[in-house]
Structure formats: structure tokens, C-alpha cells
N, C-alpha and C. Protein backbone atom coordinates (compact mmCIF):
# COMPACT_ATOMS: atom_id res chain seq x y z
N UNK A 1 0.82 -1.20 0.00
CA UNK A 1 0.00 0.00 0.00
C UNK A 1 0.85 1.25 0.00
N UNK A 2 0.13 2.24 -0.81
CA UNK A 2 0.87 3.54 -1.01
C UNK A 2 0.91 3.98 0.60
N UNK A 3 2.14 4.63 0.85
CA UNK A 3 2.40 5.34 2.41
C UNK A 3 1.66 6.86 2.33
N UNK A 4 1.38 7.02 3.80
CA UNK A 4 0.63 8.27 3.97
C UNK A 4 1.31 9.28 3.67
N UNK A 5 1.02 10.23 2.90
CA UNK A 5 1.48 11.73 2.49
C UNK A 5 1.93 12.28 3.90
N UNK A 6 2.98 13.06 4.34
CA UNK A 6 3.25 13.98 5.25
C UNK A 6 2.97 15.27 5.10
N UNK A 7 3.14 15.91 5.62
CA UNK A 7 2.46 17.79 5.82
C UNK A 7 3.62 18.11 5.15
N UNK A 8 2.92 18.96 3.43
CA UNK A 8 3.79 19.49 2.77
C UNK A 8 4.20 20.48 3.17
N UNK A 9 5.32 21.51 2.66
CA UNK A 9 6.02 22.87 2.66
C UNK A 9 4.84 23.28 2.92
N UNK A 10 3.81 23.80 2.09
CA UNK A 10 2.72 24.77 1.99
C UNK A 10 2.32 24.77 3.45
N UNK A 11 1.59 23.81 4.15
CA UNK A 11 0.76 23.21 5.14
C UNK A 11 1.56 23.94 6.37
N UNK A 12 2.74 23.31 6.02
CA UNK A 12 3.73 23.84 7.33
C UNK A 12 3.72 25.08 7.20
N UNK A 13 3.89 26.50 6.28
CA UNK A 13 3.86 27.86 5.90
C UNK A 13 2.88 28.02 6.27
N UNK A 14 1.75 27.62 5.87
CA UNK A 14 0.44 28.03 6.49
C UNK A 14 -0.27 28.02 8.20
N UNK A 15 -0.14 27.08 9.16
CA UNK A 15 0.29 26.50 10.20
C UNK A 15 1.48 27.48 10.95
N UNK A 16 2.54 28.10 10.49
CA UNK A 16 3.06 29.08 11.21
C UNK A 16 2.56 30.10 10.80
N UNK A 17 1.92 30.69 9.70
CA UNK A 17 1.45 31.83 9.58
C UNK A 17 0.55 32.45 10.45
N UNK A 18 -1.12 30.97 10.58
CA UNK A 18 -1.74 31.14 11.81
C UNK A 18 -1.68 31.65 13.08
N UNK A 19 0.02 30.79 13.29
CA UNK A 19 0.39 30.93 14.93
C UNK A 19 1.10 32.18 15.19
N UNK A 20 1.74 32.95 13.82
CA UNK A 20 2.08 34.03 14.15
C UNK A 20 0.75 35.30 14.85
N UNK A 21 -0.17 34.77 13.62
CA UNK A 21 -1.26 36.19 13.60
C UNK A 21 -1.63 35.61 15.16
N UNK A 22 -2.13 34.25 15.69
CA UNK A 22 -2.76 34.28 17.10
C UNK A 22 -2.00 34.88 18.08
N UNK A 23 -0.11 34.38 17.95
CA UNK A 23 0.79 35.03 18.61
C UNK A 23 0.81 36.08 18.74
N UNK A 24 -0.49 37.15 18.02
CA UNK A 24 0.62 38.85 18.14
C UNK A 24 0.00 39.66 19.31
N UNK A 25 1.15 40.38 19.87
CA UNK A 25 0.53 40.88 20.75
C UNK A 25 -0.03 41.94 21.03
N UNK A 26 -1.07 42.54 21.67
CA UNK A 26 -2.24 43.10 21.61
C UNK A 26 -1.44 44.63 22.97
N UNK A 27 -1.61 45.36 22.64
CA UNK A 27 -0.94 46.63 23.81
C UNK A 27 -2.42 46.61 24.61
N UNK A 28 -2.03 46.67 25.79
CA UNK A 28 -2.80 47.00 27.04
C UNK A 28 -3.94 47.64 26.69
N UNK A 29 -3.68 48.82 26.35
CA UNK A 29 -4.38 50.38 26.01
C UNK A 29 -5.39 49.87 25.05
N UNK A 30 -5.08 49.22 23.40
CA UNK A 30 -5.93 48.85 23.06
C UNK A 30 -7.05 47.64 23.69
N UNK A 31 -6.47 46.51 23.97
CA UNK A 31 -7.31 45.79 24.96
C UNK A 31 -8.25 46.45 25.51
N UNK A 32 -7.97 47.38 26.50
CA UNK A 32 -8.90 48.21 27.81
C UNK A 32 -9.93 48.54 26.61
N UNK A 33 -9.31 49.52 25.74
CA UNK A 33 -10.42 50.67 24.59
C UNK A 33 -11.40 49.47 24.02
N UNK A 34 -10.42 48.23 23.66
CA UNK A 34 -11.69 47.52 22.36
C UNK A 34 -12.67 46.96 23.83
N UNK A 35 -12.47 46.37 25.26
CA UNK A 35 -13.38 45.97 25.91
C UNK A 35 -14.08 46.81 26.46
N UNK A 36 -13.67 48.13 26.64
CA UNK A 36 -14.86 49.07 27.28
C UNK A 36 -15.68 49.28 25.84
N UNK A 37 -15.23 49.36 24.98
CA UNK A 37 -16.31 49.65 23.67
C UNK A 37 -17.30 48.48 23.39
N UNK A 38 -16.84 47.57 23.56
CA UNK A 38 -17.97 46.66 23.56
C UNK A 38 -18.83 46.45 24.62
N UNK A 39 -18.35 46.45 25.98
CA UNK A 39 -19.20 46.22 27.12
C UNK A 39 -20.07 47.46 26.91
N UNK A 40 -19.60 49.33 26.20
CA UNK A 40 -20.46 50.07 26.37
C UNK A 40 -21.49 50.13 25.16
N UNK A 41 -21.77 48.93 24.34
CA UNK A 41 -22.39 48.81 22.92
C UNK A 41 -23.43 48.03 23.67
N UNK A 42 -23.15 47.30 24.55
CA UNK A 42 -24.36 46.32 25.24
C UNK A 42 -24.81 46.86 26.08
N UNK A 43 -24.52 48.08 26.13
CA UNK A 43 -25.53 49.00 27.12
C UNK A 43 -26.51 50.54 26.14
N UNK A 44 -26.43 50.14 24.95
CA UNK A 44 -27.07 51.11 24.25
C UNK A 44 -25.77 51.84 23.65
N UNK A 45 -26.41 53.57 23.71
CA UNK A 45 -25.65 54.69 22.95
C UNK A 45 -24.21 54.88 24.42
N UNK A 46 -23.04 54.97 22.88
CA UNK A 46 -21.89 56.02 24.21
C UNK A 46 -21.79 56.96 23.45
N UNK A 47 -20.57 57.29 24.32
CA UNK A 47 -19.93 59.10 24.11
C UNK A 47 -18.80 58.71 24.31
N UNK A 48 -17.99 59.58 24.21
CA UNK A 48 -16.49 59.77 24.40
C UNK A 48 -16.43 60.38 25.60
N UNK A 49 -15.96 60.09 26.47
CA UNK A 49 -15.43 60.66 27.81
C UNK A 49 -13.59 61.03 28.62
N UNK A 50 -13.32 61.64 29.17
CA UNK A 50 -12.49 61.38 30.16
C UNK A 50 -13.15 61.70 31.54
N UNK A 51 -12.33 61.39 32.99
CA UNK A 51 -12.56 60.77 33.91
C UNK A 51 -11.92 61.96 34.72
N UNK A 52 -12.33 62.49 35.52
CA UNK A 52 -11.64 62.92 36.85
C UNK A 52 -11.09 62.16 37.94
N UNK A 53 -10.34 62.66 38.81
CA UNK A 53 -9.68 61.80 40.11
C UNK A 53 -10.32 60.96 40.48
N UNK A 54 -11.61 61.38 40.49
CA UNK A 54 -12.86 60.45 41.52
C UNK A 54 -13.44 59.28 40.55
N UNK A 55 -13.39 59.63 39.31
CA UNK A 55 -14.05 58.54 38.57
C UNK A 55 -15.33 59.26 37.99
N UNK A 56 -15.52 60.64 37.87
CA UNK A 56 -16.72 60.97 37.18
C UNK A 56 -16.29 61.02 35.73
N UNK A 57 -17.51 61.07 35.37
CA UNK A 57 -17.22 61.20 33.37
C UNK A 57 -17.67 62.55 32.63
N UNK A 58 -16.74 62.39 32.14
CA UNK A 58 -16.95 64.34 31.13
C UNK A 58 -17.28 64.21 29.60
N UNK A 59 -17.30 65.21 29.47
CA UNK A 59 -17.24 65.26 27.81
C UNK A 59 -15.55 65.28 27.71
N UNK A 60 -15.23 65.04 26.46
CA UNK A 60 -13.90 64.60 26.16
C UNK A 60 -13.25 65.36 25.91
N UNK A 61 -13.42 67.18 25.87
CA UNK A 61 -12.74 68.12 26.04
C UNK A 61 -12.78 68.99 26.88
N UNK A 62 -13.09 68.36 28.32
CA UNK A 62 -13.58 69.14 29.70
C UNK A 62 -12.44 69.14 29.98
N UNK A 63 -11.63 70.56 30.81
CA UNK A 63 -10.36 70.80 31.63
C UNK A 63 -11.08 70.47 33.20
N UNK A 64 -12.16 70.59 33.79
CA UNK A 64 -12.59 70.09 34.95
C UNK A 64 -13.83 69.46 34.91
N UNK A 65 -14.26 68.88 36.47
CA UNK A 65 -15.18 67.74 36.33
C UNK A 65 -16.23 68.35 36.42
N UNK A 66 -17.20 67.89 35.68
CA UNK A 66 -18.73 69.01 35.72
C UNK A 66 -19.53 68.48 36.60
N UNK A 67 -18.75 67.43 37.73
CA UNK A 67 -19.69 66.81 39.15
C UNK A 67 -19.39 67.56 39.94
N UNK A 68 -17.66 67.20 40.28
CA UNK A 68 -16.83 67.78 41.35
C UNK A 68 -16.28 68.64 41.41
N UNK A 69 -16.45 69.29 40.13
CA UNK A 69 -14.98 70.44 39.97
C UNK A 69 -13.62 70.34 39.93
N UNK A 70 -13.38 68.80 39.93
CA UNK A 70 -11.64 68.24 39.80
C UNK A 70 -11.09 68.82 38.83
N UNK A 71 -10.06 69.26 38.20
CA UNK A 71 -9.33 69.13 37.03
C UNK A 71 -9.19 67.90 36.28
N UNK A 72 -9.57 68.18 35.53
CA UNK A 72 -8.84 66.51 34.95
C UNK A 72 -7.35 66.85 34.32
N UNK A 73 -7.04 65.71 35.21
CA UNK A 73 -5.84 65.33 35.11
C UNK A 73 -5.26 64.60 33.90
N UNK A 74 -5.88 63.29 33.51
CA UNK A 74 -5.51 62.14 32.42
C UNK A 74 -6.73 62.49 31.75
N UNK A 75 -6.21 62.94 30.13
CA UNK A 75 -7.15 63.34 29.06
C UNK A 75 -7.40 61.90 28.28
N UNK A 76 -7.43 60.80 28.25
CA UNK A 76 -7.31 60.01 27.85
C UNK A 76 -8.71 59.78 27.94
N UNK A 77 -9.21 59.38 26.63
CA UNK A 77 -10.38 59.31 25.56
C UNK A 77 -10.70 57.63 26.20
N UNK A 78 -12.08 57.80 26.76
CA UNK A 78 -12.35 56.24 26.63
C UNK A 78 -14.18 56.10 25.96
N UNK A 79 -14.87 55.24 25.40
CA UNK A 79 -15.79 55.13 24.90
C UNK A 79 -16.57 54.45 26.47
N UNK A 80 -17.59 55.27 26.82
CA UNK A 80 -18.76 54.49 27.75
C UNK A 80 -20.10 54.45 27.20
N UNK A 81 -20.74 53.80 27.99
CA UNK A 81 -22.14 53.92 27.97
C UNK A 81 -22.54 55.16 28.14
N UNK A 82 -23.41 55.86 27.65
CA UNK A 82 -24.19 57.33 28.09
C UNK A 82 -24.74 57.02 29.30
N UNK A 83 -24.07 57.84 29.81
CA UNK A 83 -24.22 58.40 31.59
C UNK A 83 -25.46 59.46 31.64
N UNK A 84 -25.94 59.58 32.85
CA UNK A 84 -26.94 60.21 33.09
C UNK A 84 -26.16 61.90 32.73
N UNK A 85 -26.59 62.74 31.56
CA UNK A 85 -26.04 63.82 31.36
C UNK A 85 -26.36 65.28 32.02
N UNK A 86 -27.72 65.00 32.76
CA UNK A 86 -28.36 66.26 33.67
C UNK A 86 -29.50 66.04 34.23
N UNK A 87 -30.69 66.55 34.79
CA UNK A 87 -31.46 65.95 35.31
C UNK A 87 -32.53 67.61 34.98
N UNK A 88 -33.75 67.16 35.30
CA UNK A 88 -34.60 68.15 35.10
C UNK A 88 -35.67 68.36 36.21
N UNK A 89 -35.35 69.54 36.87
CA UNK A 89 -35.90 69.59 38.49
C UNK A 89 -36.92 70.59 37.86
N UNK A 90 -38.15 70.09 38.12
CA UNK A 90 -39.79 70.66 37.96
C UNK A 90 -39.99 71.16 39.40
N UNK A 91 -41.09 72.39 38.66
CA UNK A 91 -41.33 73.14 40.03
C UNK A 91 -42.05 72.45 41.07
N UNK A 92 -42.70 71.21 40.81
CA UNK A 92 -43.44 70.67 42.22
C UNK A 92 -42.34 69.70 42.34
N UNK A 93 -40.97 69.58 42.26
CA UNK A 93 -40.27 68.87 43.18
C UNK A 93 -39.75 67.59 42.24
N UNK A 94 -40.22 67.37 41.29
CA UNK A 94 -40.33 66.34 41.04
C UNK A 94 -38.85 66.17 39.86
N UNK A 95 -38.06 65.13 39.89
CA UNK A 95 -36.54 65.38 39.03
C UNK A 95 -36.88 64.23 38.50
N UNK A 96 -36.36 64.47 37.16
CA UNK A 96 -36.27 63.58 35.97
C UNK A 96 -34.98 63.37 35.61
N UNK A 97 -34.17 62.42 35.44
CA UNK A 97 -33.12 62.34 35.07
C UNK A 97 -33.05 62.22 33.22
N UNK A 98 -32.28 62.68 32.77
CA UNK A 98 -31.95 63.30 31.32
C UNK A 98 -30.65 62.22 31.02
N UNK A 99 -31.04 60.73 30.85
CA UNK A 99 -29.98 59.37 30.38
C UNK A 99 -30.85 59.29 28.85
N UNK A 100 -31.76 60.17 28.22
CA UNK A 100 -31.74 59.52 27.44
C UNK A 100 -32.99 60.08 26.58
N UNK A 101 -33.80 60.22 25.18
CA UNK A 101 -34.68 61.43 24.44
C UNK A 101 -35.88 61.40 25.51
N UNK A 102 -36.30 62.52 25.53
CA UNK A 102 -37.44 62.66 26.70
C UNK A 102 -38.44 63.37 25.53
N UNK A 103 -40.02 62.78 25.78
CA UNK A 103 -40.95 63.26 25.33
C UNK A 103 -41.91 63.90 26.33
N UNK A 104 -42.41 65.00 26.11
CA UNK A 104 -43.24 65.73 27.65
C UNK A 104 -44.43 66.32 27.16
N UNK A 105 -45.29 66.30 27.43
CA UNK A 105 -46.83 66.82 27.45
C UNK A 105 -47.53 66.70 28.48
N UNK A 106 -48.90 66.72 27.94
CA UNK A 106 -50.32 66.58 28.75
C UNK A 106 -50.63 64.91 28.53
N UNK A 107 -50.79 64.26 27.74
CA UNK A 107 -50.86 62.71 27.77
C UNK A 107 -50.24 62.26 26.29
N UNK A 108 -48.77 62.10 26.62
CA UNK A 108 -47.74 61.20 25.28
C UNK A 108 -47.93 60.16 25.57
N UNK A 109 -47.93 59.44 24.26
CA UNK A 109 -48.08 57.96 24.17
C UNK A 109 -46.39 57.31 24.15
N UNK A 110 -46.82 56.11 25.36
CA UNK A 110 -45.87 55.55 26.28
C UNK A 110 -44.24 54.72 24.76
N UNK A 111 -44.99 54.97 23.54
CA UNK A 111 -44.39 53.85 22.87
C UNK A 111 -43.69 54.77 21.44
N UNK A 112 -43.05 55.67 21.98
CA UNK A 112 -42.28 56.51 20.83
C UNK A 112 -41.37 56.71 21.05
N UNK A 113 -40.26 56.91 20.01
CA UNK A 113 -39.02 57.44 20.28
C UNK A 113 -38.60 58.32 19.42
N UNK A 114 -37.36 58.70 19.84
CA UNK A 114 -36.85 59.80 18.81
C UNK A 114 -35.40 59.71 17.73
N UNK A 115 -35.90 59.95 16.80
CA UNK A 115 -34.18 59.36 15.49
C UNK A 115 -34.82 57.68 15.84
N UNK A 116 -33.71 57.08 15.86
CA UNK A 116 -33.68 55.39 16.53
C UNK A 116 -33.18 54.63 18.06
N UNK A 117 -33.65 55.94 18.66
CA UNK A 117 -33.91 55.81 20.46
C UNK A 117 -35.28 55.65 20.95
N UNK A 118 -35.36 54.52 21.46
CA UNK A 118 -36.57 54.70 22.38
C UNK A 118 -36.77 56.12 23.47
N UNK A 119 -37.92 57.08 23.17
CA UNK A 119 -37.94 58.07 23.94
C UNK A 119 -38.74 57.45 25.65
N UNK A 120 -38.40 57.84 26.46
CA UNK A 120 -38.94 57.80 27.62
C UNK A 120 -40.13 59.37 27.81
N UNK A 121 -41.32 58.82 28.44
CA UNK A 121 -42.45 59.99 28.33
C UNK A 121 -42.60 60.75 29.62
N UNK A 122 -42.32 62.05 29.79
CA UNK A 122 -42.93 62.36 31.18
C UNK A 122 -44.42 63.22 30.78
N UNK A 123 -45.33 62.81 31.45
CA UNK A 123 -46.79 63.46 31.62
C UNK A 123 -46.86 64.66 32.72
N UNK A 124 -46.98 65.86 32.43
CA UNK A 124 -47.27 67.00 33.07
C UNK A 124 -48.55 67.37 33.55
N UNK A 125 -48.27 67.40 34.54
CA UNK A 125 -49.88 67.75 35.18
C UNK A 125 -50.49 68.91 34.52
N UNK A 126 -51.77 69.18 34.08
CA UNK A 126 -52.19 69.79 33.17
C UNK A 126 -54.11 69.31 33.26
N UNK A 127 -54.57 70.11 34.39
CA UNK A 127 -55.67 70.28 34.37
C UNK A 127 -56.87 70.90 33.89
N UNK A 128 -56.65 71.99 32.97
CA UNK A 128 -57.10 72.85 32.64
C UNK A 128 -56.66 72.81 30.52
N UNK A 129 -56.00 71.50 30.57
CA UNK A 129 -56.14 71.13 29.61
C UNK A 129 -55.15 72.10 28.10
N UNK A 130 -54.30 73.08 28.65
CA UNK A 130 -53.19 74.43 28.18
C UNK A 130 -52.39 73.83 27.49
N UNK A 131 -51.83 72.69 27.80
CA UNK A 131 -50.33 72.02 27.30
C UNK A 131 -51.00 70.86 26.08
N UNK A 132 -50.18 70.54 25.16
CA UNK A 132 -50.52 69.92 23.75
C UNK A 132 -50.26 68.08 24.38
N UNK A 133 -50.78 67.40 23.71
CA UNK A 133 -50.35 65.58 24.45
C UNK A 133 -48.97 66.13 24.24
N UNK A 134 -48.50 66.22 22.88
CA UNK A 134 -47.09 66.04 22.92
C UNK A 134 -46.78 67.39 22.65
N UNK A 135 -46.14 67.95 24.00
CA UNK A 135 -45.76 69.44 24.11
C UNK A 135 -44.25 69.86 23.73
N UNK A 136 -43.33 68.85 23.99
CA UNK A 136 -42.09 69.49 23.50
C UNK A 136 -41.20 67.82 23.60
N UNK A 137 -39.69 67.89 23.34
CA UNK A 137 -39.16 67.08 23.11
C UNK A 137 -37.62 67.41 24.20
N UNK A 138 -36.56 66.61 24.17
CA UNK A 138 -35.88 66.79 24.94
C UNK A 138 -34.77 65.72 24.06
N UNK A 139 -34.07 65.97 23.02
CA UNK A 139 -32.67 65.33 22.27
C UNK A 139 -31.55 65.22 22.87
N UNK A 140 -31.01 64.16 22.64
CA UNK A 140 -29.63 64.13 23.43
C UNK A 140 -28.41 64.07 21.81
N UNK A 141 -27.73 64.58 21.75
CA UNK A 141 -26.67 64.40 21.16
C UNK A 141 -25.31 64.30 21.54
N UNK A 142 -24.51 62.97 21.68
CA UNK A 142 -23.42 62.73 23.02
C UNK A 142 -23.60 63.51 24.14
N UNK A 143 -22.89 64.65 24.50
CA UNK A 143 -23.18 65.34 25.56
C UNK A 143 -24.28 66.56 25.76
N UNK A 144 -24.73 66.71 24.57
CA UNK A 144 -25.46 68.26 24.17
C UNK A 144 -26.79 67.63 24.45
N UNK A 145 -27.83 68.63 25.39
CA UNK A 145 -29.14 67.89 25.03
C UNK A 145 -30.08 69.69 24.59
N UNK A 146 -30.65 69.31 23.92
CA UNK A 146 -31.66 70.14 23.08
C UNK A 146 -32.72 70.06 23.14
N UNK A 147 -33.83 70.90 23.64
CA UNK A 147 -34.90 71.19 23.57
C UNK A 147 -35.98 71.17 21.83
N UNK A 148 -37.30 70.55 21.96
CA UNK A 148 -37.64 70.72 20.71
C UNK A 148 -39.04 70.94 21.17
N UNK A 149 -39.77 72.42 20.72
CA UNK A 149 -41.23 72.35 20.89
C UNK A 149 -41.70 72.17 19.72
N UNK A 150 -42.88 70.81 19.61
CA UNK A 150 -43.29 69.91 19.17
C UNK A 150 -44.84 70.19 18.48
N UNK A 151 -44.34 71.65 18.09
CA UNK A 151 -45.59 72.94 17.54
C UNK A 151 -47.31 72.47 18.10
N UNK A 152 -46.72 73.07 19.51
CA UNK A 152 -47.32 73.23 20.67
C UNK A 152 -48.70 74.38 20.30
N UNK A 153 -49.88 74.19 21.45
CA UNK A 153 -50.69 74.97 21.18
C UNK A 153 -50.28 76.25 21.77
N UNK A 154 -49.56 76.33 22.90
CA UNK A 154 -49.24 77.35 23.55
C UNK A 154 -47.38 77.45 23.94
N UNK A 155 -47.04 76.68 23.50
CA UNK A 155 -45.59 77.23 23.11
C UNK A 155 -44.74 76.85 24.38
N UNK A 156 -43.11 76.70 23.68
CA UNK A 156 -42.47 76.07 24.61
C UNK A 156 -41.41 77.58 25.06
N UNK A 157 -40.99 77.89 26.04
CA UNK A 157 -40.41 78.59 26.29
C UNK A 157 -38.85 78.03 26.95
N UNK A 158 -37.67 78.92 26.68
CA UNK A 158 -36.31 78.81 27.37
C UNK A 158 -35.64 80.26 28.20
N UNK A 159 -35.43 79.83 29.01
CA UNK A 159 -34.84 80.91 29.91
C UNK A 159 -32.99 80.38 30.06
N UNK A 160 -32.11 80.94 28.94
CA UNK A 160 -30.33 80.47 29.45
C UNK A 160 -30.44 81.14 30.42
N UNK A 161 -29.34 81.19 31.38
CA UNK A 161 -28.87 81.94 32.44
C UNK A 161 -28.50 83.26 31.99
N UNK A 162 -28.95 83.73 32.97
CA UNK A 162 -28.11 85.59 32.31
C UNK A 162 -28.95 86.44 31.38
N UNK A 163 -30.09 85.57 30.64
CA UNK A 163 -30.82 85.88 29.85
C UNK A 163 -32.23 85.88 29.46
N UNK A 164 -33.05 86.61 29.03
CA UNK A 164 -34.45 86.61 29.30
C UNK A 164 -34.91 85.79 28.47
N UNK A 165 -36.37 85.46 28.91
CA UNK A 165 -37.03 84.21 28.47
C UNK A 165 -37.54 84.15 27.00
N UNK A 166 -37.36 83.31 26.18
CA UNK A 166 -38.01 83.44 24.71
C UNK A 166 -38.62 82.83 24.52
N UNK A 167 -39.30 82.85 23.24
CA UNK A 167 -40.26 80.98 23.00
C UNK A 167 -39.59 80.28 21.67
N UNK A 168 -39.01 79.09 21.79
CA UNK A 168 -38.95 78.31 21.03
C UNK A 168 -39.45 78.11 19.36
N UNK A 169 -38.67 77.81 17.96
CA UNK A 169 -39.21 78.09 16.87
C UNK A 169 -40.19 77.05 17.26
N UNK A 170 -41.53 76.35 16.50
CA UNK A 170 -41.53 75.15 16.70
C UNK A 170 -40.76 73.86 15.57
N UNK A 171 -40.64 73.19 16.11
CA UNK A 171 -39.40 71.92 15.15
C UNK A 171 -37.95 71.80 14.99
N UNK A 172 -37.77 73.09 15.91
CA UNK A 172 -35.89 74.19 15.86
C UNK A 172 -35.50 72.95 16.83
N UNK A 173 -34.70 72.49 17.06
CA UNK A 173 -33.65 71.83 18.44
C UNK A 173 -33.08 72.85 19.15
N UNK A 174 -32.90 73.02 20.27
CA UNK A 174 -32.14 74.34 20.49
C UNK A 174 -31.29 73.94 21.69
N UNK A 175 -30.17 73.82 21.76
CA UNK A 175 -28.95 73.57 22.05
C UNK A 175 -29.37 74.35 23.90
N UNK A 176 -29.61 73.95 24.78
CA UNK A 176 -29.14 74.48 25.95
C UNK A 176 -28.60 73.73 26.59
N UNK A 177 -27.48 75.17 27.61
CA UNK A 177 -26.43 75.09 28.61
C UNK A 177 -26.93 74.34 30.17
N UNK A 178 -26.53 74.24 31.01
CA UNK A 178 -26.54 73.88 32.60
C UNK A 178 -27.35 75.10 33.03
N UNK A 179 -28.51 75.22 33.76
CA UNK A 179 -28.82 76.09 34.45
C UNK A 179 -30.11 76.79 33.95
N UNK A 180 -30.49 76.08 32.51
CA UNK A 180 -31.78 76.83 31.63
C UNK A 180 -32.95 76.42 31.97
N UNK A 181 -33.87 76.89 32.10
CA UNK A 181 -35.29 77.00 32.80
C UNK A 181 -35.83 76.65 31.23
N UNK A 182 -36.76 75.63 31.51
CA UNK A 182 -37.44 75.47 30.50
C UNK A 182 -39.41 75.59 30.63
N UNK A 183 -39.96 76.47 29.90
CA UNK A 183 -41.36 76.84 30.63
C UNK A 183 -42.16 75.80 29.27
N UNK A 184 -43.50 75.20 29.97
CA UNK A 184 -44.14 74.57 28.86
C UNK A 184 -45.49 75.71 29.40
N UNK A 185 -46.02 76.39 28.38
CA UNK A 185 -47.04 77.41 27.83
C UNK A 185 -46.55 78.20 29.35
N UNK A 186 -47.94 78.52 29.90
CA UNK A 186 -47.71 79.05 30.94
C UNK A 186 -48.41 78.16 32.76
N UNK A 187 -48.21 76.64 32.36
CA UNK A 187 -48.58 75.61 33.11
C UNK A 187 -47.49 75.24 33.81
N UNK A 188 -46.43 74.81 33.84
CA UNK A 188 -44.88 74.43 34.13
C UNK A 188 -44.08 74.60 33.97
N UNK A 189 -42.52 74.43 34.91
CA UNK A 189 -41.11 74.61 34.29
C UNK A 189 -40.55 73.47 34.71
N UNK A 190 -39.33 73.70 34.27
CA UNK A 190 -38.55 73.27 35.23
C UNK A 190 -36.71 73.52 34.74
N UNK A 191 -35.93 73.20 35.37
CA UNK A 191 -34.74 73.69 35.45
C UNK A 191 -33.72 72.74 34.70
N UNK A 192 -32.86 72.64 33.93
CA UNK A 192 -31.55 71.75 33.82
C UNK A 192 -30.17 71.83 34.29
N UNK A 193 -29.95 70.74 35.19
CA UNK A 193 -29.05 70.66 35.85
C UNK A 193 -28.41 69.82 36.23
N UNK A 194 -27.26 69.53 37.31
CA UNK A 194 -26.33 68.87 36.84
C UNK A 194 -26.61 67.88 37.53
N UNK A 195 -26.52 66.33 37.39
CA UNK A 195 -26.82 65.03 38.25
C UNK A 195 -26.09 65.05 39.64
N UNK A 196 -26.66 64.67 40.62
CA UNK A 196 -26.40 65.34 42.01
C UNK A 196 -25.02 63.94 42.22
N UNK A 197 -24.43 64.64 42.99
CA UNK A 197 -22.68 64.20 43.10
C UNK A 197 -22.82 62.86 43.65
N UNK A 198 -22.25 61.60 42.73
CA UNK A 198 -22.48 60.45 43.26
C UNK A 198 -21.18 60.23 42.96
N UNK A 199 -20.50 59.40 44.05
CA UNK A 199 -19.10 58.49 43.94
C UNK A 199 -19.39 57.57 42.96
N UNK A 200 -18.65 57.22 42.31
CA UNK A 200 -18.44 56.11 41.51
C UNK A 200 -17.74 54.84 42.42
């Protein structure tokens, strides 16, 4: 009987080629970046962040921490999950946290979103019937969140800091800062601000 063929040249070339590519080695830095990017893909939308002393998260061109007021120290870019970016304190007390598109009226339906985000709905008390179901909108873009009145019957209003109150185009996004009062007709406000100081 003919004898068994052995592992040609090719086989053997091919076989170390493998073991080179499995052999190569991978730098720390990337490791950390490709596993926080994936662990933060299984948690929805990220952003780009760096980190203060304490472990809070910034936008990725913050010189200090917009929790603590740290400096940041290590500018080093990491991809997370979207963190809770501000919160929205209504005049009867009541805080909404801003992780993510907010829809607000007199009665929004529980099952909409905004772009290809599921929106979360807050319902405004509204007895007298002033405010539209769907009165205004609330966009997040990485760190920026934007107001949208949702051509309201009675109009969405913004108050920046420092500056007097206007009303909203309707369908405009409008880019506000930390500290802006947001009025729906003349039924409610409430304030944007910064997520109250939690250790990590």
C-alpha cells in the first residue's frame, strides 16, 4: 500500500502563519479601549469621555469635572455607555433624570421614540387642559441635550442663564447650557441641571 502523504512545505507555511497572527501581541491600552467599547455597545448609545480623580465622566474636552470640579488630570479618551447627562428639576419637586430622548406633554403615548432611540415619556400635570399631548421634546446628542417644541398649542419657552425668556421656533432643536429653565405654555417649568454628586 501507497504510504501516507506527510504535511507538505505549503501546510507547514500556512500553520506558522496562523500561529504568528494568534501570537501577536495586543498593547494593554488597546485591549482596555476595544473591551470598554464593547461592554459600552451592550448597554445602548456612548460618548467619548475622560474621567476625573474620583471617577466621574466628562465630555472629552472638559479641563474640569462638571460633578466635582476636579481638574482633569488624564485626558485620555475612553468610549462608555451614556451616563446620566443632567437631570430636570420641575417646580413641584419632582426630578427627571436626562440618560436619554425625553418626550413631555399633557398625555404622550408611552411607545415613541426619537431618530432610533426609544424616547422615555414624562406626563405633566395639566388640568385645565393648556399644554398639547405632545408638548415638547428633549434630544440628546453625546453630551449636548436640546430642547424641541413639538408645535405646541401654547408654546415652549427657554430661559439660558443671564438671559431673558423666549419661545422656542416650533421643530428648531435648540442647544441648551446647565442652568436653563425650560417653561411649557404658561402651566410648568422646570430647570436643567447637573446630576447630584455620586461616587463612583
Amino acid at each position: 500500500p501507497a504510504a501516507a502523504s506527510g504535511p507538505t512545505t505549503a501546510d507547514a507555511d500556512l500553520d506558522q502563519q496562523v500561529d504568528d497572527e494568534d501570537s501577536a501581541t495586543v498593547s494593554i491600552t488597546a485591549f482596555r479601549a476595544a473591551r470598554a467599547a464593547a461592554e459600552a455597545a451592550a448597554y445602548g448609545p456612548t460618548v467619548q469621555a475622560v474621567h476625573c480623580p474620583a471617577g466621574h465622566p466628562n465630555p472629552a474636552q472638559a479641563e474640569q469635572c462638571r460633578i466635582c470640579g476636579e481638574p482633569i488630570i488624564d485626558h485620555s479618551i475612553t468610549i462608555i455607555a451614556r451616563p446620566i447627562i443632567g437631570v430636570l428639576l420641575f417646580d413641584d419637586g419632582t426630578v427627571e433624570p436626562v440618560d436619554q430622548p425625553l418626550i413631555l406633554g399633557r398625555r404622550p403615548r408611552a411607545d415613541q421614540s426619537i431618530g432610533d432611540e426609544p424616547a422615555r415619556t414624562i406626563t405633566l400635570a395639566d388640568p385645565d387642559k393648556l399644554l398639547s399631548r405632545v408638548h415638547a421634546e428633549i434630544q440628546l446628542a453625546d453630551w449636548q441635550v436640546r430642547v424641541v417644541d413639538r408645535e405646541s398649542m401654547n408654546h415652549t419657552f427657554v430661559q439660558i442663564p443671564g438671559q431673558a425668556m423666549f419661545q422656542l421656533r416650533p421643530g428648531e432643536p435648540y442647544p441648551i447650557p446647565l442652568g436653563t429653565r425650560i417653561a411649557f405654555g404658561d402651566v410648568t417649568s422646570c430647570r436643567y441641571s447637573l446630576p447630584p454628586l455620586d461616587r463612583p
